[in-house]
Protein backbone atom coordinates (compact mmCIF):
# COMPACT_ATOMS: atom_id res chain seq x y z
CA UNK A 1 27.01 45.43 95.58
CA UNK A 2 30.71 44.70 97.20
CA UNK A 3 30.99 46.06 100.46
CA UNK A 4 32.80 49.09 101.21
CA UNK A 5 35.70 48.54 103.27
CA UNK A 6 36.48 50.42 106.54
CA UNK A 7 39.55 51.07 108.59
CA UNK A 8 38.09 50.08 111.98
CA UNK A 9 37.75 46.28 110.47
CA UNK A 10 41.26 46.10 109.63
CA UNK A 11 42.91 43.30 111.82
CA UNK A 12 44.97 45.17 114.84
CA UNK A 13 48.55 44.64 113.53
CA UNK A 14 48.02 46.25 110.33
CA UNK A 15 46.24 48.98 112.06
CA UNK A 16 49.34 49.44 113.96
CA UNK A 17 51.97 49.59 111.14
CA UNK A 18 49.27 52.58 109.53
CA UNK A 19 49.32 54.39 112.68
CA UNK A 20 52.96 54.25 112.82
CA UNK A 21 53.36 56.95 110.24
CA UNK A 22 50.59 59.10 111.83
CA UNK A 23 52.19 62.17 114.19
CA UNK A 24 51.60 61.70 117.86
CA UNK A 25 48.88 64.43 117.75
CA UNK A 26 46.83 62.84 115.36
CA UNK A 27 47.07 59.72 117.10
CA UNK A 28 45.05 61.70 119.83
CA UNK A 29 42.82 62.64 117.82
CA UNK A 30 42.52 58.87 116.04
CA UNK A 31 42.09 58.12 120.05
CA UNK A 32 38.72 59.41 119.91
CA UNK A 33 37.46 57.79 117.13
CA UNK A 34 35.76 55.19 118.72
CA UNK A 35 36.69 52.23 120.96
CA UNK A 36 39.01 49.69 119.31
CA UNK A 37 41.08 52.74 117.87
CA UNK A 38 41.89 54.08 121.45
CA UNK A 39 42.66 50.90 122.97
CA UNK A 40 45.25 50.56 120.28
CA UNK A 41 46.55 54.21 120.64
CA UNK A 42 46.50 53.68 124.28
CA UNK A 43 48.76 50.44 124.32
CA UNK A 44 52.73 50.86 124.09
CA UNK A 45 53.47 49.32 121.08
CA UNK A 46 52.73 52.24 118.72
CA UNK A 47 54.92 54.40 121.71
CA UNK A 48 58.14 52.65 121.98
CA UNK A 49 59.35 53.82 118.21
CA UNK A 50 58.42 57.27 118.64
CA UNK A 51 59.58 57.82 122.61
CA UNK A 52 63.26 57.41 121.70
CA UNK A 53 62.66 60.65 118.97
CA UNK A 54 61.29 63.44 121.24
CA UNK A 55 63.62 66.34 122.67
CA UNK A 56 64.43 66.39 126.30
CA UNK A 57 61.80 63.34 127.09
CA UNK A 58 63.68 60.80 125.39
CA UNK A 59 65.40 59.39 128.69
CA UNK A 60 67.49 56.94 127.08
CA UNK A 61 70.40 56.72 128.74
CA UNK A 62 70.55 55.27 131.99
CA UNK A 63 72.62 58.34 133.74
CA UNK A 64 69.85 60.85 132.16
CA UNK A 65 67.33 58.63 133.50
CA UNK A 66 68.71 58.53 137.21
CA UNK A 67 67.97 62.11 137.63
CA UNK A 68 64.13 62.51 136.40
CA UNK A 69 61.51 62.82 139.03
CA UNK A 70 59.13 61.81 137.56
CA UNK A 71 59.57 59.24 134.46
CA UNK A 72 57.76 59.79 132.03
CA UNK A 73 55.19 57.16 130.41
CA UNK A 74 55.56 56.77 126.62
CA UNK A 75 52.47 59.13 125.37
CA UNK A 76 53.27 61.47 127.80
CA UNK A 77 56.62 61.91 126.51
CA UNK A 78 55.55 63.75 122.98
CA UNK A 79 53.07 66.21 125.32
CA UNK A 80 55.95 67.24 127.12
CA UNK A 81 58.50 67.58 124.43
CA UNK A 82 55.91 69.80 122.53
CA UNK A 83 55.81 72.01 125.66
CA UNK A 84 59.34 72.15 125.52
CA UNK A 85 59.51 73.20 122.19
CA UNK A 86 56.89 75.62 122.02
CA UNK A 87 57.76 77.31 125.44
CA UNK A 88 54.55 76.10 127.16
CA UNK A 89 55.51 76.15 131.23
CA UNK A 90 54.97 77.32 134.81
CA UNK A 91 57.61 79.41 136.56
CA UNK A 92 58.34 79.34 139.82
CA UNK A 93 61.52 80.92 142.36
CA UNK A 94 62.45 79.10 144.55
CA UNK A 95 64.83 80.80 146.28
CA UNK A 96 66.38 84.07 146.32
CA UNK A 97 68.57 86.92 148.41
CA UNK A 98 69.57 90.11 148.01
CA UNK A 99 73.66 89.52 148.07
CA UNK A 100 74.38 88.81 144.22
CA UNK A 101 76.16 85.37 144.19
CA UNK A 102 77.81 82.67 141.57
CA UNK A 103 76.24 79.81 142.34
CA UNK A 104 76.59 76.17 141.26
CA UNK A 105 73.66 73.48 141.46
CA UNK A 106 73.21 69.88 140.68
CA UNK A 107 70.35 67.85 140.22
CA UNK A 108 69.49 64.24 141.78
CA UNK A 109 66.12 62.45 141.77
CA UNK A 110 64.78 63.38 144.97
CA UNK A 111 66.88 66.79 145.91
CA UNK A 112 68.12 69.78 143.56
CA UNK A 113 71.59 70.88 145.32
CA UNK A 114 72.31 74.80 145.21
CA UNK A 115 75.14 76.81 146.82
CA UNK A 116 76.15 80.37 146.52
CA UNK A 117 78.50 81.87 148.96
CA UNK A 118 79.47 80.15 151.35
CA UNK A 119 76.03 78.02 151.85
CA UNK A 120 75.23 74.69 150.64
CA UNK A 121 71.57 73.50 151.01
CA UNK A 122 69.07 71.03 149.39
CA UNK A 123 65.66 71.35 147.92
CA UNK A 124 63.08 68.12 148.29
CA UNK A 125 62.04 67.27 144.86
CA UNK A 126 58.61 66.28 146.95
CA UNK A 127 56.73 69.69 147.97
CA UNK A 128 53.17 70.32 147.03
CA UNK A 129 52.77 74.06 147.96
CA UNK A 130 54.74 77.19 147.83
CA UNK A 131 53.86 77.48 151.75
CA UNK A 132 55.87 73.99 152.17
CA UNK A 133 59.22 75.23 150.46
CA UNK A 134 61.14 76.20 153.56
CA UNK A 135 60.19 72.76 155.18
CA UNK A 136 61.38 70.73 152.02
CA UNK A 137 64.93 72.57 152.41
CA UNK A 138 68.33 70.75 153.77
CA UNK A 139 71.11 73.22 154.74
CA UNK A 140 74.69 72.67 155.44
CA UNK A 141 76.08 75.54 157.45
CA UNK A 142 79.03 74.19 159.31
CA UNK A 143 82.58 74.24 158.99
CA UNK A 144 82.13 75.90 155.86
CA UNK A 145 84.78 78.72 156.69
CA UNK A 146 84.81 80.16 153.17
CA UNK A 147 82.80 80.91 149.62
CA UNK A 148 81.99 77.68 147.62
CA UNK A 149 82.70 77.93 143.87
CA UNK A 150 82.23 74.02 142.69
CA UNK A 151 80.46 71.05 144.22
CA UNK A 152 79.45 67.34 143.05
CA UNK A 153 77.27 64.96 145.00
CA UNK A 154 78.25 61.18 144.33
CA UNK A 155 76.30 58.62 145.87
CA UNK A 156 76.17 59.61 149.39
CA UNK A 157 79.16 62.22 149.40
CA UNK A 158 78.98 65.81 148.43
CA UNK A 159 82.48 67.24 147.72
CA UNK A 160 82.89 70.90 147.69
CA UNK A 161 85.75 72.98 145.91
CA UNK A 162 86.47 76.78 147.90
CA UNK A 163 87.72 80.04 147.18
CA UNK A 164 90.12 79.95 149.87
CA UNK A 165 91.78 76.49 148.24
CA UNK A 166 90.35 74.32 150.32
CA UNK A 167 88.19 71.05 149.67
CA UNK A 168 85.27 69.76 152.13
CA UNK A 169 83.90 66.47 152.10
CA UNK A 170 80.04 65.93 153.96
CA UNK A 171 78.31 62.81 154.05
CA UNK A 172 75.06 62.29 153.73
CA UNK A 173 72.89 60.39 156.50
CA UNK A 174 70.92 57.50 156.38
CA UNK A 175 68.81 57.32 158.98
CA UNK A 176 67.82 60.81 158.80
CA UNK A 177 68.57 63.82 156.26
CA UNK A 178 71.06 65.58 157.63
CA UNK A 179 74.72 66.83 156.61
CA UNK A 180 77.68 66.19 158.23
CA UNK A 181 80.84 67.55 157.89
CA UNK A 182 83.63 64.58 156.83
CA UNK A 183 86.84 66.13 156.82
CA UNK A 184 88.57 68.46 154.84
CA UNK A 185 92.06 69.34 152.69
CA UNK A 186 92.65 72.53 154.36
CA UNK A 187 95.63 73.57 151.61
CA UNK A 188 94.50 71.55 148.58
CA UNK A 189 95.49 74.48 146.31
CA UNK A 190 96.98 78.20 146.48
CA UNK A 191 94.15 79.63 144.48
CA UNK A 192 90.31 78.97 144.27
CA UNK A 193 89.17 75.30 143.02
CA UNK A 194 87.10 76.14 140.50
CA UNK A 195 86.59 72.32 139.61
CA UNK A 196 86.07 69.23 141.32
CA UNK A 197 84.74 65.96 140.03
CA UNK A 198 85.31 62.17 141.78
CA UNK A 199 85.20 58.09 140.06
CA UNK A 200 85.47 54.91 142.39
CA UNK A 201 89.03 55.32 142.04
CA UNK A 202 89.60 58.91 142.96
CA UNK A 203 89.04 63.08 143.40
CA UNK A 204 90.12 65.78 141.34
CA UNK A 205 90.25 69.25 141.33
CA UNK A 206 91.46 72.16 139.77
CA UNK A 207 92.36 75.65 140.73
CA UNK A 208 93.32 79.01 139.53
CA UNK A 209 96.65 78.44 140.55
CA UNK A 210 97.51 76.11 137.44
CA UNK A 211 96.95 72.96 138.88
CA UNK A 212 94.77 69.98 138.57
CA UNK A 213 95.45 67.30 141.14
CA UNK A 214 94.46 63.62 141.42
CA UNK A 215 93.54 62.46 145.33
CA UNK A 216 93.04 59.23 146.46
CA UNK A 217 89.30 58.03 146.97
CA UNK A 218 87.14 59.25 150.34
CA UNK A 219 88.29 57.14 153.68
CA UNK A 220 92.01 56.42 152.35
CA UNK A 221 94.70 56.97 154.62
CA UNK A 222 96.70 59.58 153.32
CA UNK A 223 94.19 61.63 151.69
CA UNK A 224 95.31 64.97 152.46
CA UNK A 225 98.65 64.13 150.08
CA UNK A 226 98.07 64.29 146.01
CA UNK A 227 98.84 61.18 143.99
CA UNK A 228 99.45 63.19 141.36
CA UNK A 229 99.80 67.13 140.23
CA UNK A 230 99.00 67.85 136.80
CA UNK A 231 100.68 71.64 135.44
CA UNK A 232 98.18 73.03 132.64
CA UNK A 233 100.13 76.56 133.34
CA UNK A 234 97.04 78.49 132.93
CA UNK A 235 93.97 79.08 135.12
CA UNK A 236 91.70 75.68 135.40
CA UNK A 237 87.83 76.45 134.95
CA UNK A 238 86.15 73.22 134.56
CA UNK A 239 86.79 69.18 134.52
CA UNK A 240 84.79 66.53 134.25
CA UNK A 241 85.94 62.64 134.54
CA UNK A 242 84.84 60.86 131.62
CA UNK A 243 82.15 57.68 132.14
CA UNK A 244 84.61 54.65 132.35
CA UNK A 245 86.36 56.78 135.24
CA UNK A 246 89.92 56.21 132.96
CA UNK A 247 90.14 59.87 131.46
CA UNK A 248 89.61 63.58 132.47
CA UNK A 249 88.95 66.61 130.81
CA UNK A 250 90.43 69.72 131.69
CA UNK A 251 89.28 73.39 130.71
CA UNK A 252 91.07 76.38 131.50
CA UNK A 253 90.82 80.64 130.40
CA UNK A 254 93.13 79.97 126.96
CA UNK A 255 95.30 82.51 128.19
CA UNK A 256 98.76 80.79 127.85
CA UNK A 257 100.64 78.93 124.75
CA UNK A 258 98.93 75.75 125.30
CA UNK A 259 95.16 74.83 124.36
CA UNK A 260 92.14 75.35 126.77
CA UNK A 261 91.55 72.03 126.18
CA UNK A 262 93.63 68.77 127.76
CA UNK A 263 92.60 65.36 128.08
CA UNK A 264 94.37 63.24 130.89
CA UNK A 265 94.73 59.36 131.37
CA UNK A 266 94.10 58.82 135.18
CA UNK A 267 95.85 55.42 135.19
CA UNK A 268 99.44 57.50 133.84
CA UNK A 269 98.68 60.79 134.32
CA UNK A 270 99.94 61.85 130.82
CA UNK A 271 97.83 63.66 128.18
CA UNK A 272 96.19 60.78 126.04
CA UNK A 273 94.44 62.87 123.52
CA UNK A 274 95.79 65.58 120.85
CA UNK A 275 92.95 67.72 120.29
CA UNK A 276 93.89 69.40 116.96
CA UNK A 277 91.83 73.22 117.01
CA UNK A 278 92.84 76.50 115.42
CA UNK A 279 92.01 78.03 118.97
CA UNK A 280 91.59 81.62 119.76
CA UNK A 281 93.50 83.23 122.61
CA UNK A 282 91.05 83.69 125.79
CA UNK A 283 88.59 81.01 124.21
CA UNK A 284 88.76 79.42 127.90
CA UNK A 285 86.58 76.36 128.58
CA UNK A 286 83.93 76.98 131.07
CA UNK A 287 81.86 74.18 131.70
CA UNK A 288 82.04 70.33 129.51
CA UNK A 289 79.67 67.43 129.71
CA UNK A 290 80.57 64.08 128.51
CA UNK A 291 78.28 62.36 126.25
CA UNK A 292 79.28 58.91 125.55
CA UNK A 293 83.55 58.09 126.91
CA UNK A 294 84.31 59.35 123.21
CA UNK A 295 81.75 62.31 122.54
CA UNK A 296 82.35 65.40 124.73
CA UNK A 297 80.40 68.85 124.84
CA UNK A 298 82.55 71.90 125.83
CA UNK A 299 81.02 75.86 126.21
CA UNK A 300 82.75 79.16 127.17
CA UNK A 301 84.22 82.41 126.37
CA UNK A 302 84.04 81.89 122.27
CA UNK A 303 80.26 81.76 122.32
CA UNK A 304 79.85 78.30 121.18
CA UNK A 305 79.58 74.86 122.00
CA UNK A 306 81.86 72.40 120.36
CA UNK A 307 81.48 68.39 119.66
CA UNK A 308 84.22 66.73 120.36
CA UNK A 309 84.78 63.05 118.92
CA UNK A 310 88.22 61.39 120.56
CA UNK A 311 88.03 58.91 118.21
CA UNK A 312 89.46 61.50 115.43
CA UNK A 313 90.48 64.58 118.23
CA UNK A 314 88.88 66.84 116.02
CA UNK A 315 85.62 69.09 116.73
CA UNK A 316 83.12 67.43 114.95
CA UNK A 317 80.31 69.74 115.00
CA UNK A 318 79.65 73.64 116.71
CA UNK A 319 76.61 75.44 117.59
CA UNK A 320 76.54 79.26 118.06
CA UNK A 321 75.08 80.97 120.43
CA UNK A 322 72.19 82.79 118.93
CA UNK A 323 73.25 86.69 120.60
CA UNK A 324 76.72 85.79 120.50
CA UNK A 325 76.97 85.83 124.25
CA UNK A 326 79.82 83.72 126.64
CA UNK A 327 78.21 80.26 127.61
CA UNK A 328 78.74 79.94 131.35
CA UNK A 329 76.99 76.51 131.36
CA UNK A 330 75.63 73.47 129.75
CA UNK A 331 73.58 70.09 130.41
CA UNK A 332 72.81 67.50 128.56
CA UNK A 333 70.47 64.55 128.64
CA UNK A 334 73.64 62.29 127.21
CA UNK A 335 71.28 61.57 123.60
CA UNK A 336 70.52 64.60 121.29
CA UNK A 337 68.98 67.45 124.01
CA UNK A 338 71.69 70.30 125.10
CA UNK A 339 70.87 73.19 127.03
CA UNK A 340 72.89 75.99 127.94
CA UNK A 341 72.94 78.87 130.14
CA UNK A 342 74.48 82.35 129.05
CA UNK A 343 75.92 85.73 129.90
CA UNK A 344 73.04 87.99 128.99
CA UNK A 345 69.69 88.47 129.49
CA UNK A 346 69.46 85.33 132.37
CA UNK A 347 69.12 83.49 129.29
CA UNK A 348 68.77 79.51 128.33
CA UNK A 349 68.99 78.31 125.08
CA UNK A 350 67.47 74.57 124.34
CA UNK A 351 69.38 72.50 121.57
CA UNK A 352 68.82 69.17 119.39
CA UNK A 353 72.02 67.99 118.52
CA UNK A 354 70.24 66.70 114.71
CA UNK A 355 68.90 70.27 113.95
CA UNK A 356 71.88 73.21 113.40
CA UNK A 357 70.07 75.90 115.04
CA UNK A 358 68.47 76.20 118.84
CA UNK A 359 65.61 74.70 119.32
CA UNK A 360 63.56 77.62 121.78
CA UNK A 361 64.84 80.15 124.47
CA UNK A 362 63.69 80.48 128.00
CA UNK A 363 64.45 83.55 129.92
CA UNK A 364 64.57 82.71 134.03
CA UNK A 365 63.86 86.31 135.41
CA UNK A 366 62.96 89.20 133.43
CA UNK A 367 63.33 91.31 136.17
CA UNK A 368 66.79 90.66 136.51
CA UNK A 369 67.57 91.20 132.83
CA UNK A 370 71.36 91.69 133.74
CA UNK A 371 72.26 88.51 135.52
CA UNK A 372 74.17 85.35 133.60
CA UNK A 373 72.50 81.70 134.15
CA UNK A 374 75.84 80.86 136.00
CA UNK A 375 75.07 76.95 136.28
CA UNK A 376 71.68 74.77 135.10
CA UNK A 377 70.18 71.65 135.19
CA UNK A 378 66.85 69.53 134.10
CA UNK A 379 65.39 66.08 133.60
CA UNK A 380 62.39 65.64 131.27
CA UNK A 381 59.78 68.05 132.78
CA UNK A 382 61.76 70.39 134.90
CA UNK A 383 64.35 73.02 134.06
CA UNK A 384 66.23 74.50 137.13
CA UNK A 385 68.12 77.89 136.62
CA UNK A 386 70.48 79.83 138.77
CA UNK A 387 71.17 83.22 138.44
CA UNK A 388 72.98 85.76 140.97
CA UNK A 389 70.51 86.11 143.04
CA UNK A 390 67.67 83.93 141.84
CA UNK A 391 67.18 79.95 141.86
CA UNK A 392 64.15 79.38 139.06
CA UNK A 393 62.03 76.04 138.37
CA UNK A 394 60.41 75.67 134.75
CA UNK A 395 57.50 72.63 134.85
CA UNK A 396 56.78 71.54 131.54
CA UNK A 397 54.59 68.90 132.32
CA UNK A 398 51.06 70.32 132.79
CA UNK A 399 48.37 70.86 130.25
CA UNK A 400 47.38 74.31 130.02
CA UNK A 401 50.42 76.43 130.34
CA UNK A 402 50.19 79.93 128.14
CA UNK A 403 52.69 79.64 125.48
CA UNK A 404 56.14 81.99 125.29
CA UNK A 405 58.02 81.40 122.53
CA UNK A 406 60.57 83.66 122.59
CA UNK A 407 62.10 82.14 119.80
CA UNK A 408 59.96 84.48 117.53
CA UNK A 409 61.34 87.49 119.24
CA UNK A 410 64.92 86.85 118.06
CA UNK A 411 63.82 85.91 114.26
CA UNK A 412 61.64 88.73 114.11
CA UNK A 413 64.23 91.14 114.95
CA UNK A 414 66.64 89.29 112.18
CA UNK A 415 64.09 90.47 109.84
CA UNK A 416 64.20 93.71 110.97
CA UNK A 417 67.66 94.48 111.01
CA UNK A 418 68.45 92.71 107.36
């Protein structure tokens, strides 16, 4: 009698090339099959493959990378995406007041930067307790003379755009973690920067007034005089330099004759890119994240977000909101993950840039139903929302979160109104 052959006596590399086709939750299940199985689930090899596929856990690209607390291990990566996906998470609100604000917040490893008004503070990344929140705070109150609309922290700068057309510069310590105030361009603009972003080489900013204009990098001499003034003749909403530091991206309300959409060369200060559109009037830009130097992600007034590929200055690909609602704000985790924040509803939408409709909705506060997600960030496991009058955290991470997958609600009432 031959005998029968059995899968647990199958040399370890050819056990490893079955167990590649396997999904990741079957592989936990394989896990506990007996010993030699879950020492091979439980090595890397079978992970690396199948960590770069995930939503939001990927963390391929360096930049994406730079701003997770914590990285995520291979296996854990697939958990986590699948809690993404299926709305599985703990809320939590971090901060709020009863003055309705537009905030703006950016997220670093260790701190999550929020301002609304005219405040600027920081939130540790580190707290273990909701009892230990107002100790893991940084605030900035000085100089700060009027209402902050834009800010960017680079390195160990924070650079803040106001209404009153002003720019501030603070400097982070390093021997301790305070703020202090670096100097400021008092009359940087006529009208309200509503967009500031900075490379090694230098600062821009643009305003309602027009304008974008090019300053010379933090410490230089003469800093307080433009090296160069850009005219888009039309209110500027967003920029964003791309990552070689040699272009910038302007967005601004699409309320004049020329697009809401200009790309600058920052070594000739010229428009280096046609971007041929059939553009609506008032489709104004709003917010833009770069990709890769040639891929770059725009949202706003039209409802949608828009690929576009330099290499061809076309829009390569769109994605519409699902309740057709302005996009104030989007994030990306530079590989296929989007997210976006909109005008109703304090509403984020998640997106896979390989799939042509949204991925799963989150709302931040359903008590305050009425509220836009004005500005948003994440890394892997966290989501960070700010509304008017709300700053919200969404952990994915954990293992036995109740599920809320509001995606249902919108495809069930699709059903109902066909």
């Amino acid at each position: 009698m031959t005998d029968a052959r059995r899968l647990d006596t199958l040399p370890s590399d050819v056990l490893i090339l079955i167990f590649d086709y396997c999904h990741a939750f079957d592989l936990v299940r394989l896990s506990e099959v007996c010993t030699r199985f879950y020492d091979i689930i439980r090595g890397e090899t079978l992970w690396i493959k199948k960590s770069k596929q995930p939503i939001a856990t990927n963390q391929t690209s360096r930049k994406f990378r730079e701003r997770c607390n914590p990285l995520l291990c291979l296996r854990t990566k697939w958990h986590v995406s699948h809690n993404w996906q299926y709305g599985r998470y703990e809320k939590r609100v971090l901060s709020s007041q009863k003055i309705k604000l537009m905030p703006w917040i950016q997220l670093t490893s260790d701190i999550l930067w929020w301002s609304g008004g005219n405040q600027l503070c920081g939130f540790k990344r580190t707290w273990h307790s909701h009892e230990a929140q107002q100790n893991n705070r940084i605030l900035v109150n000085d100089n700060i003379r009027s209402d902050i609309c834009k800010f960017i922290v680079r390195n160990e700068c924070i650079i803040t755009g106001h209404r009153d057309g002003s720019i501030q510069f603070w400097t982070k310590s390093r021997c301790d973690e305070s703020i202090d105030f670096y100097c400021s361009i008092d009359r940087a603009h006529t009208s309200d920067v509503n967009a500031v972003d900075e490379t090694c080489d230098a600062i821009m900013s643009g305003s309602g007034d027009g304008t974008v204009k090019i300053w010379g990098p933090v410490g230089q001499r003469f800093l307080n005089i433009p090296v160069a003034t850009l005219n888009i003749a039309d209110r500027v909403w967003s920029l964003s330099a791309d990552p070689t530091g040699k272009k910038v991206a302007v967005g601004s309300a699409g309320n004049s004759d020329s697009p809401p959409l200009h790309i600058f060369d920052l070594e000739c200060y010229s428009e280096s890119h046609i971007l041929n559109h059939n553009w609506q009037r008032g489709a104004g830009i709003l917010d833009m994240v770069w990709d890769s130097p040639q891929i770059l992600l725009t949202c706003g007034y039209d409802t949608y977000i828009r690929k576009w590929d330099l290499r061809t200055g076309t829009c390569v690909y769109s994605w519409a909101d699902p309740t057709d609602a302005t996009i104030y704000c989007i994030s990306s985790d530079y590989y296929y993950t989007m997210l976006t924040g909109t005008q109703f509803n304090c509403k984020t939408v998640l997106w896979d840039q390989r799939q042509r409709n949204y991925v799963q909705l989150y709302f931040m506060n359903l008590s305050r139903m009425s509220s836009p997600v004005y500005c948003l960030d994440f890394d892997s496991a966290h989501l960070y929302g700010a509304t008017d009058q709300h700053l919200v955290e969404l952990t994915f991470s954990g293992y036995s979160y109740k599920e809320t997958n509001y995606k249902e609600i919108l495809r069930y009432e699709r059903i109902r109104t066909n």
